[in-house]
Protein backbone atom coordinates (compact mmCIF):
# COMPACT_ATOMS: atom_id res chain seq x y z
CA UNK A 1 113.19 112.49 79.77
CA UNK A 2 110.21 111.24 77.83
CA UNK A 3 107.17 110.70 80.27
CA UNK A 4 105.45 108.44 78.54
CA UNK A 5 108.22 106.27 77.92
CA UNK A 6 109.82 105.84 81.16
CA UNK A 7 106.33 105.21 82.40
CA UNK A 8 106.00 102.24 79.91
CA UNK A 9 108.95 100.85 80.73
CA UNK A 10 107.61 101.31 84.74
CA UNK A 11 104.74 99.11 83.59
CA UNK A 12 106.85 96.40 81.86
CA UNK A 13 109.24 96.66 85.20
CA UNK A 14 106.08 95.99 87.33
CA UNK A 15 105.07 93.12 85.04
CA UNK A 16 108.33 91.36 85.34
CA UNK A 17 108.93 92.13 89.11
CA UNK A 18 105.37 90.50 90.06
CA UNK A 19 104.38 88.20 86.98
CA UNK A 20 100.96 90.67 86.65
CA UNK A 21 99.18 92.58 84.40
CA UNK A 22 99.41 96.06 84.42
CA UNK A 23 98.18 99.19 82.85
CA UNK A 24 98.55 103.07 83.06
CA UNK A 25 95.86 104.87 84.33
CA UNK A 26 95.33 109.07 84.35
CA UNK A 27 94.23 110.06 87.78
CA UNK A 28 91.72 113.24 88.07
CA UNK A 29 92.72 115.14 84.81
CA UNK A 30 93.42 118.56 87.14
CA UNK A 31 95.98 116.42 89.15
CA UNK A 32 97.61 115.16 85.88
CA UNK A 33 98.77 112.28 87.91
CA UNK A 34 99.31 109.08 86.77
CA UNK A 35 98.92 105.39 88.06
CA UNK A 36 100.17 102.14 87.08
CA UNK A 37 98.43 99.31 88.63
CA UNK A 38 97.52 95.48 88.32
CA UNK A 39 95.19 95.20 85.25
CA UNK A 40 92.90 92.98 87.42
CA UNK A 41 93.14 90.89 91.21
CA UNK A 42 89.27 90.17 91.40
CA UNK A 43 89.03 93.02 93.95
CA UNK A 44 91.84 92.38 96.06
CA UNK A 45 95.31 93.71 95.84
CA UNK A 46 97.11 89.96 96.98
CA UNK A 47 96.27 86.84 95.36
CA UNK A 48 97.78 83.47 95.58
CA UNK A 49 98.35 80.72 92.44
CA UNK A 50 98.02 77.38 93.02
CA UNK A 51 101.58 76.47 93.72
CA UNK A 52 101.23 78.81 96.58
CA UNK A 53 103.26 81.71 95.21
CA UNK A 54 102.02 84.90 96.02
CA UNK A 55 101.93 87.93 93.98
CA UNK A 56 101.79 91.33 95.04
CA UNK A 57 99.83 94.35 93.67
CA UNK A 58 102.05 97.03 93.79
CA UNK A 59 101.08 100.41 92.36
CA UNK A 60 102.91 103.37 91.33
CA UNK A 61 101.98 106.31 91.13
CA UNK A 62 103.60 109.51 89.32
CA UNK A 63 103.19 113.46 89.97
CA UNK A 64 103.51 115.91 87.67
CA UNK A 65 106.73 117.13 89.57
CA UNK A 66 108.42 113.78 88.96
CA UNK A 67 108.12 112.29 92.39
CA UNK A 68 107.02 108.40 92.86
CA UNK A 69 105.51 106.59 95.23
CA UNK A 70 105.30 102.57 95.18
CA UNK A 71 103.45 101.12 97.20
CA UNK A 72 100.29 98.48 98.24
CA UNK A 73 97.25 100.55 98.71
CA UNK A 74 95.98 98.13 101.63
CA UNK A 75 95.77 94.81 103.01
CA UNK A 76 92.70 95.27 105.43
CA UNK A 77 90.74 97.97 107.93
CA UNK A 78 91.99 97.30 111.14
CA UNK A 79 90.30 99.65 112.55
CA UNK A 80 87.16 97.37 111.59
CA UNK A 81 88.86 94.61 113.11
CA UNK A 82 89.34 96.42 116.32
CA UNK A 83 85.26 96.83 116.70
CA UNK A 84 84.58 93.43 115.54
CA UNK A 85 86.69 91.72 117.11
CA UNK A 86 87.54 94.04 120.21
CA UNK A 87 83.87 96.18 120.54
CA UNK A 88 86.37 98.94 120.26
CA UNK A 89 86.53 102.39 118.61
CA UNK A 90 90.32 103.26 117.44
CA UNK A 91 92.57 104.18 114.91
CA UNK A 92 95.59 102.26 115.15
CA UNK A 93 97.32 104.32 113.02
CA UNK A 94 97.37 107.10 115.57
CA UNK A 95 97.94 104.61 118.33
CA UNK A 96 101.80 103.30 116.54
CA UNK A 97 102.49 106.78 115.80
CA UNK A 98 101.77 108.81 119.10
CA UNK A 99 103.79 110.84 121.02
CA UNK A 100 102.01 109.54 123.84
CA UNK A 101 104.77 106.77 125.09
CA UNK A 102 102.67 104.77 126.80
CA UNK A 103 99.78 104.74 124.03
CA UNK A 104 100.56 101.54 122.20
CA UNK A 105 100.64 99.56 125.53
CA UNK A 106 97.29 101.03 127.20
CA UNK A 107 95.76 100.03 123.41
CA UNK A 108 97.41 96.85 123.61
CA UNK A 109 94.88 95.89 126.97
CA UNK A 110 91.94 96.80 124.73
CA UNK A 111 92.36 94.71 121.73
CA UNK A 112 95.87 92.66 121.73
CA UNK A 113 95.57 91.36 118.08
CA UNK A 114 95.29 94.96 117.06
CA UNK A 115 98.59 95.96 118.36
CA UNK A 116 100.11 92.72 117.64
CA UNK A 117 99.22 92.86 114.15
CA UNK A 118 100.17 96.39 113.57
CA UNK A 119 104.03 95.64 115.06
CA UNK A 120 104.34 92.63 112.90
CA UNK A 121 104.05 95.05 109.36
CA UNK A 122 106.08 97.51 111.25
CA UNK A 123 108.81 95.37 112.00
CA UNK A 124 108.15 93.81 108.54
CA UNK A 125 108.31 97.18 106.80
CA UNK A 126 111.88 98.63 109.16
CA UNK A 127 113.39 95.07 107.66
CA UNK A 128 112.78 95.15 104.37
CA UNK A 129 113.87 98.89 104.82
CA UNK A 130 117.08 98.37 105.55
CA UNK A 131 117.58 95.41 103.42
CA UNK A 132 116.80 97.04 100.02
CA UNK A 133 116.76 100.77 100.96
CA UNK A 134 119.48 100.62 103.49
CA UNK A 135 116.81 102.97 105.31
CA UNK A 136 115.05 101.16 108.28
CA UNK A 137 112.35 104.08 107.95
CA UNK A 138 112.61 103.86 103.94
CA UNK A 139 108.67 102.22 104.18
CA UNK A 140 106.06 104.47 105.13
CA UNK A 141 103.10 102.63 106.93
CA UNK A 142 99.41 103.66 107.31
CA UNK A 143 98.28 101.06 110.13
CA UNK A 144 94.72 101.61 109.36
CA UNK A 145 94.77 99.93 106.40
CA UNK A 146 97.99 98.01 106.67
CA UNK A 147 99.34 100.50 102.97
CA UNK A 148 102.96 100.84 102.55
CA UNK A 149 104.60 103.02 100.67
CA UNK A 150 107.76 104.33 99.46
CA UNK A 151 108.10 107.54 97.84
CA UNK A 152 111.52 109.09 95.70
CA UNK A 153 111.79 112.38 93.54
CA UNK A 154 113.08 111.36 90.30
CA UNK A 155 114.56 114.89 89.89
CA UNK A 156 118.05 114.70 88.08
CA UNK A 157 118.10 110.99 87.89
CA UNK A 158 118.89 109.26 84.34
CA UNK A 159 116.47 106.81 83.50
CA UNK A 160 117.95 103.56 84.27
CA UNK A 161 118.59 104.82 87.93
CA UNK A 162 114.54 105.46 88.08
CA UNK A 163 113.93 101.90 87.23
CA UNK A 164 116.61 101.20 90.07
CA UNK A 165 114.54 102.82 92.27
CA UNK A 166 111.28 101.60 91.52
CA UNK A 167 112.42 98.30 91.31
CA UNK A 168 114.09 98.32 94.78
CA UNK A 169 110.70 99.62 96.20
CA UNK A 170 108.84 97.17 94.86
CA UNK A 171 111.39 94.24 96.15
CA UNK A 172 110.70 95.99 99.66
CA UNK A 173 107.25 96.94 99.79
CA UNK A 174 106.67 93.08 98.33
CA UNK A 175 108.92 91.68 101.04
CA UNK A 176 106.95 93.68 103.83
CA UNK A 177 103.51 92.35 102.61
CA UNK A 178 104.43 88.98 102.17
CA UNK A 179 105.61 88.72 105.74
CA UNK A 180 102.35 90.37 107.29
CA UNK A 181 100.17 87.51 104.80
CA UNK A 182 102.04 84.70 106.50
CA UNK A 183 101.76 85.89 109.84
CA UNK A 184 97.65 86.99 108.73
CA UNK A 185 97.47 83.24 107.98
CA UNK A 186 98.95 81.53 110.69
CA UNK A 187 97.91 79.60 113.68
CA UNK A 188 99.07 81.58 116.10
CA UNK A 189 97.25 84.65 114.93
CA UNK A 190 94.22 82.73 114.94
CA UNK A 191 95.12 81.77 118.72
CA UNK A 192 95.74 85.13 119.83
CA UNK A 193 92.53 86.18 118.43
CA UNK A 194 90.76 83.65 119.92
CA UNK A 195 91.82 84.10 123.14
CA UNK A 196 91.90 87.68 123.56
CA UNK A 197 88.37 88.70 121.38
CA UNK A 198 85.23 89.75 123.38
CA UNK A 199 82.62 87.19 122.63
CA UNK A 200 80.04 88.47 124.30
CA UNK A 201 78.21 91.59 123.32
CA UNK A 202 79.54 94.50 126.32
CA UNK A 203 76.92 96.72 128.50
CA UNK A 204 78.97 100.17 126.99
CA UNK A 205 80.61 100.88 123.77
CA UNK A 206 84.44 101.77 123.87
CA UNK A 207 86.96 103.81 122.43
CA UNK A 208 90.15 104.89 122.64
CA UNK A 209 91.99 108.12 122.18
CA UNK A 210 95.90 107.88 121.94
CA UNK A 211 96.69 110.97 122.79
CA UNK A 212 94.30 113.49 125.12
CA UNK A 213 94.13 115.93 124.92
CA UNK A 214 93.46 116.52 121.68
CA UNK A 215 97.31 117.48 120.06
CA UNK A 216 96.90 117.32 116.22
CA UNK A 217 98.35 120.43 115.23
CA UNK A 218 95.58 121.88 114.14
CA UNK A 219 92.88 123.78 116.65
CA UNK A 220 89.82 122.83 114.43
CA UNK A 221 90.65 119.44 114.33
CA UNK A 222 91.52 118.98 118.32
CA UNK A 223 88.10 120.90 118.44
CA UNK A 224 86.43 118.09 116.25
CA UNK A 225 88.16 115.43 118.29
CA UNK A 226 86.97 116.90 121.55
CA UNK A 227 83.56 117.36 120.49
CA UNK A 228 83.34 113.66 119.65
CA UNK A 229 84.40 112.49 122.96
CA UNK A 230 82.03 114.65 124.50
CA UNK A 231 79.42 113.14 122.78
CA UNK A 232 80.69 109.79 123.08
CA UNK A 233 80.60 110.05 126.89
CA UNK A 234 77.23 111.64 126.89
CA UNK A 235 76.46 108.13 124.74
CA UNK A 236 77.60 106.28 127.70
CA UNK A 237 80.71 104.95 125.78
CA UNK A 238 83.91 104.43 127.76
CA UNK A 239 86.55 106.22 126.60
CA UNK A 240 90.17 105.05 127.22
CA UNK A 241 93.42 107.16 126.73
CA UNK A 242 96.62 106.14 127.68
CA UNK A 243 96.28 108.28 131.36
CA UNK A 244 93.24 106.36 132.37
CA UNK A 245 89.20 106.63 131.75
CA UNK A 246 87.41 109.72 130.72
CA UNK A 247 84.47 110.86 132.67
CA UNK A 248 81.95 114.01 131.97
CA UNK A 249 82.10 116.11 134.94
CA UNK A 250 80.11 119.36 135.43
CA UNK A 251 79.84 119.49 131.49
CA UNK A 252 83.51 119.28 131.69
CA UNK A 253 85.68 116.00 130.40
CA UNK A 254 87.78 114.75 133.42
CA UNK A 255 90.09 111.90 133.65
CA UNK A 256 88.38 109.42 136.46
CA UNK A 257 90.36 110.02 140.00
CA UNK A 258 89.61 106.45 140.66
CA UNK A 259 91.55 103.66 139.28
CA UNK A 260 92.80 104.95 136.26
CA UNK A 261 94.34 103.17 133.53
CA UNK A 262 92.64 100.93 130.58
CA UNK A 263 90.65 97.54 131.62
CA UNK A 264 91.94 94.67 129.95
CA UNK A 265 90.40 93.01 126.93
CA UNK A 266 88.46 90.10 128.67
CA UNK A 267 87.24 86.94 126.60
């Protein structure tokens, strides 16, 4: 299998699929990897024509070992959102995917349009899935930017069934995107933003931690994330997790034996 072919015909795939321009790009020359994106969106990876048809910026990208990944390399920082609009530190992204069950609903009382916007791309993304994957978890989602992705080894497939591939990621990734834009757009995001934001400035900063303690997997980084929180409280910041308030206490970090939980979001 000629690389340099099959990537062309990638690029004329991606050109038909999403009526852009596209060219190959070589990645860091030690990584040999390659990239095939939209020639040019003005900075943004979603644009709309006049007619209101909107065109997606998919990129692929292509190891040396042959495997693929297709995806849209971000729609916007929500974890910006979440201190703008919430006076909020947190990474949704480790809110959706904690092992903490009751994470996503203690974040949910800080900032409500976080959450809610993060389900609608994750229901988006299980839909589209299963529609042109047949694999509800076929879409891989990083919630702090709102980038999908879909990723295949192209090991012992012919040609033609690469272009399958591709092409079925991009119809899914595409599908995904288009139905968090329309929801991004629409009145009643703007309502629920409007009701729930904190419009005046707040006495404390906040944060959240989805899971505590610290459970990455790794001891230097639960160290890291520890450390932070210490310093954070030590700031005077409150710091929410899904078992209730943090507190220093005799140097040590203590959940508060009073009231527990997360405050709601007030407007």
């Amino acid at each position: 299998m000629s690389t340099s072919n099959l990537v062309e015909k990638v690029r004329k795939l991606l050109e038909e699929l999403t009526g852009l321009a596209y060219e190959v790009e070589g990645l860091e020359p030690e990584s040999r990897r390659l990239r095939i994106s939209p020639k040019t969106l003005e900075g943004k990876s979603l644009q709309m024509e006049e007619k209101g048809a909107r065109q997606v910026g998919i990129r692929v990208e292509v190891s040396p070992e042959g495997v693929f990944a297709v995806g849209f390399p971000g729609f916007t920082k929500m974890f910006k959102h979440a201190e703008r609009y919430y006076q909020v530190y947190m990474w949704p992204n480790e809110v959706m995917k904690s092992r903490d069950p009751n994470a996503r609903e203690a974040a949910r009382r800080l900032a409500p349009g976080i959450i809610k916007d993060c389900e609608v791309i994750e229901k988006a993304a299980k839909e589209a899935g299963l529609k042109h994957l047949t694999d509800p978890n076929g879409l891989e989602i990083d919630f702090d930017w709102i980038r999908i992705e879909s990723r295949f080894k192209a090991e012992n497939l012919l040609e033609e069934e690469i272009l399958k591939e591709v092409e079925k990621r991009v119809m899914a990734v595409s599908e995904a995107v288009i139905v968090f834009w329309k929801w991004y757009e629409s009145k009643e995001r703007e309502a629920l933003y409007g009701q729930t934001r904190i419009k005046k400035e707040l006495r404390h900063s906040r944060a959240f931690e989805a899971e505590w303690p610290p459970n990455t997997g790794s001891p230097e980084k639960d160290r890291e994330k520890y450390e932070l929180v210490e310093e954070r409280l030590r700031f005077k910041t409150r710091v929410y997790t899904p078992k209730g308030e943090l507190e220093l206490k005799n140097g040590k970090i203590v959940l508060k034996e009073k009231e527990g939980g997360v405050r709601k979001a007030r407007t």
